[in-house]
Protein backbone atom coordinates (compact mmCIF):
# COMPACT_ATOMS: atom_id res chain seq x y z
CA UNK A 1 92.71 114.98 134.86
CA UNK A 2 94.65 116.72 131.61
CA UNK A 3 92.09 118.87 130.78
CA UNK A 4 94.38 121.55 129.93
CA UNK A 5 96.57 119.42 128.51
CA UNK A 6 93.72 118.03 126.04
CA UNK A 7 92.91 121.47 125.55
CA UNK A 8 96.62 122.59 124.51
CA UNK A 9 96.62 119.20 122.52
CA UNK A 10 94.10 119.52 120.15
CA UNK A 11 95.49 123.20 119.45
CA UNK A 12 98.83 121.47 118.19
CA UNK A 13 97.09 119.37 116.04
CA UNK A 14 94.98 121.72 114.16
CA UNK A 15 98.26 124.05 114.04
CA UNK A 16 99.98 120.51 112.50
CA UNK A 17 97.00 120.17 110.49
CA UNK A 18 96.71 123.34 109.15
CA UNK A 19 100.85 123.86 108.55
CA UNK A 20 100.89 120.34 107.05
CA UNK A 21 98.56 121.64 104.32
CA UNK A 22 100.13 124.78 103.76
CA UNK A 23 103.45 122.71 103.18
CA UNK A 24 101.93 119.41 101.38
CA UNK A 25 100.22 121.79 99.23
CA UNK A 26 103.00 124.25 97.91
CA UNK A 27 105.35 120.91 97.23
CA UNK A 28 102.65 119.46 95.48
CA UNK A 29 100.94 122.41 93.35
CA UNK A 30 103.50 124.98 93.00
CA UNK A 31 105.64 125.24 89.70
CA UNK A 32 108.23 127.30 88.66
CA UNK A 33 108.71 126.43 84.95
CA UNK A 34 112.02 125.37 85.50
CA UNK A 35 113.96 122.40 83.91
CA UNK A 36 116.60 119.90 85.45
CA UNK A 37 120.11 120.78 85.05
CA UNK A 38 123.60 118.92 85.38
CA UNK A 39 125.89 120.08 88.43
CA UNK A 40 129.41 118.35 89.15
CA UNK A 41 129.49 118.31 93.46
CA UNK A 42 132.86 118.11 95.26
CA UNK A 43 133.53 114.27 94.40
CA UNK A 44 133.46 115.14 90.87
CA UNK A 45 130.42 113.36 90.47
CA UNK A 46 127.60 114.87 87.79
CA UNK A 47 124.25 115.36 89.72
CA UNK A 48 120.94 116.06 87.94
CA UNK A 49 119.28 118.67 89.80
CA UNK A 50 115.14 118.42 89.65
CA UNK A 51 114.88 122.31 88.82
CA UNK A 52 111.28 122.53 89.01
CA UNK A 53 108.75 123.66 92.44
CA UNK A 54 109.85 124.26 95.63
CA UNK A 55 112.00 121.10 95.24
CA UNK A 56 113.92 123.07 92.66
CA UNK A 57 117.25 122.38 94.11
CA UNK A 58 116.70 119.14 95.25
CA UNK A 59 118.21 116.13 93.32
CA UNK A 60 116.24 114.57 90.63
CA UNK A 61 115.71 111.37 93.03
CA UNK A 62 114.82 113.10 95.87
CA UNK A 63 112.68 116.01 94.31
CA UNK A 64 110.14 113.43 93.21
CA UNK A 65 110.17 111.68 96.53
CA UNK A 66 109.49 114.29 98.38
CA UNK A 67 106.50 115.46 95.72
CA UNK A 68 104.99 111.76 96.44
CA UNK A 69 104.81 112.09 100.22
CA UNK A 70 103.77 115.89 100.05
CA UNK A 71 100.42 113.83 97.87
CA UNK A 72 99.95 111.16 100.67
CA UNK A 73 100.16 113.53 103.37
CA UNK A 74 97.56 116.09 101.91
CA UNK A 75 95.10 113.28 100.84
CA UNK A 76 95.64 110.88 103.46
CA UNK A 77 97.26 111.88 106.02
CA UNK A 78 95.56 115.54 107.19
CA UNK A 79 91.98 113.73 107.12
CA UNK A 80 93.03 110.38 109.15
CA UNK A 81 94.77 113.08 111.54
CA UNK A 82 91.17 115.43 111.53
CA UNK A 83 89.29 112.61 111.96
CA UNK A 84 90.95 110.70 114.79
CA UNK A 85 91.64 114.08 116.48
CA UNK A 86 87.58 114.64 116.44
CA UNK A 87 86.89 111.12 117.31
CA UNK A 88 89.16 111.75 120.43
CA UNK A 89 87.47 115.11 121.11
CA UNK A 90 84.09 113.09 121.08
CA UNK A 91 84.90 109.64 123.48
CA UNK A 92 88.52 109.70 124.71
CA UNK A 93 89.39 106.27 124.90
CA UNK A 94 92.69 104.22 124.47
CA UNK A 95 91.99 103.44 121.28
CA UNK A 96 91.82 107.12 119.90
CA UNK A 97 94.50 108.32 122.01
CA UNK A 98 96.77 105.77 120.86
CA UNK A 99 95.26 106.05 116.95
CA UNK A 100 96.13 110.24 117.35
CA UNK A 101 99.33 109.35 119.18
CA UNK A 102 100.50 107.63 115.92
CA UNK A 103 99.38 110.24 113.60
CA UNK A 104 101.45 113.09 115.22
CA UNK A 105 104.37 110.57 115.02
CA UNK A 106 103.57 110.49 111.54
CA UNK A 107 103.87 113.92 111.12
CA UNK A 108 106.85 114.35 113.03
CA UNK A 109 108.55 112.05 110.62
CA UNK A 110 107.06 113.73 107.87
CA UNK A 111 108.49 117.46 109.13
CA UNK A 112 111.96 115.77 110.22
CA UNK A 113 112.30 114.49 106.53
CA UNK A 114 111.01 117.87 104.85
CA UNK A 115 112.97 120.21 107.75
CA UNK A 116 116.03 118.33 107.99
CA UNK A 117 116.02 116.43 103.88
CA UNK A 118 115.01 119.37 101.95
CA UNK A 119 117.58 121.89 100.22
CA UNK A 120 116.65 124.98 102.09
CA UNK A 121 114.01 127.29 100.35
CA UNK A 122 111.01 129.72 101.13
CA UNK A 123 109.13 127.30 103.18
CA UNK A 124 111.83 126.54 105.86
CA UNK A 125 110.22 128.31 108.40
CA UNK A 126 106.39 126.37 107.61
CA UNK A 127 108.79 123.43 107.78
CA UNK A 128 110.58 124.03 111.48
CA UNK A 129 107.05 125.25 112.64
CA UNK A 130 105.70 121.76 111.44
CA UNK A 131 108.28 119.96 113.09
CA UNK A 132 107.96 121.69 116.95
CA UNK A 133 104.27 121.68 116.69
CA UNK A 134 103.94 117.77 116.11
CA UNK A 135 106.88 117.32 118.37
CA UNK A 136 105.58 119.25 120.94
CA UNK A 137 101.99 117.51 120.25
CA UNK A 138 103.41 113.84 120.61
CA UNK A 139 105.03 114.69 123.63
CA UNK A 140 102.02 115.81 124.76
CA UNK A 141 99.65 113.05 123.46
CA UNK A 142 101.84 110.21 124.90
CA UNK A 143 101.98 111.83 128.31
CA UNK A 144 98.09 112.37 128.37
CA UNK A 145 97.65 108.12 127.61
CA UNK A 146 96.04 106.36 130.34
CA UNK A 147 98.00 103.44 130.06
CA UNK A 148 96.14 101.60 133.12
CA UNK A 149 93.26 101.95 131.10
CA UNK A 150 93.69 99.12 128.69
CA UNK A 151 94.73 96.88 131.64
CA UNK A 152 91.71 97.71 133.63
CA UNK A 153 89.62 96.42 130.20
CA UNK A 154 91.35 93.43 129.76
CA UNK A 155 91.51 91.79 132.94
CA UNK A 156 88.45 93.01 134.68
CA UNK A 157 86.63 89.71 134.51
CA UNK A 158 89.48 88.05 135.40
CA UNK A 159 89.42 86.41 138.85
CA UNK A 160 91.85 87.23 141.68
CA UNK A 161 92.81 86.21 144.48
């Protein structure tokens, strides 16, 4: 029925996949050298800046927070989203629809937070790529659902009248 769909599906989630790693990686693993430093913003207020990594001009709360998730999603999150993307490949069902379905939401909310919470640097465009390809891939993964399909399960041996 969504052959095509599937097809165009599966394509955004190895580009998610593959983007995800590029990104997760680089926040993770690359280091500048660079040390925190003291800036006053327009309230007058004295911010520590994290100064090191692609996070370099992040705050020295957020820097860290977003060097935790970039962890999670490179040893957690790319393999659940490989793995339930195969499994689907293998025996669509409701269960691995819904299972990849919650992954790409995942990484949308991963990409919105990195896109959107991130002082710009050299991987805004990795990030804005990340963000349309899981949007785009949700989109697509809810609409290809067969929400009848759980229904049918449940309450086949159910008598009618």
């Amino acid at each position: 029925m969504f052959v095509g769909k599937s097809k165009v599906l599966y394509y955004l989630v190895f580009m998610v996949a593959a983007l995800s790693v590029v990104a997760a990686a680089t926040g993770v693993f690359y280091t500048t050298g660079g040390a925190p430093f003291e800036v006053v913003n327009q309230y007058g207020e004295t911010i520590i800046i994290y100064g090191d990594g692609i996070y370099a001009h992040d705050s020295y709360f957020k820097a860290p927070i977003f060097r935790g998730t970039d962890l999670v999603v490179l040893m957690v999150g790319v393999p659940l989203l490989l793995m339930a993307t195969i499994l689907d490949i293998r025996n669509r069902s409701l269960k691995t629809s819904l299972l990849l379905t919650s992954l790409l939401a995942l990484f949308l909310y991963y990409a919105t937070s990195i896109a959107f919470g991130a002082t710009y640097n050299s991987l805004l465009l990795i990030y804005i790529a990340l963000f349309s390809a899981s949007l785009f891939g949700l989109i697509l993964a809810m609409i290809r659902i067969d929400y009848n399909q759980g229904q049918r399960k449940h309450y086949s041996g159910i008598a009618r009248r």
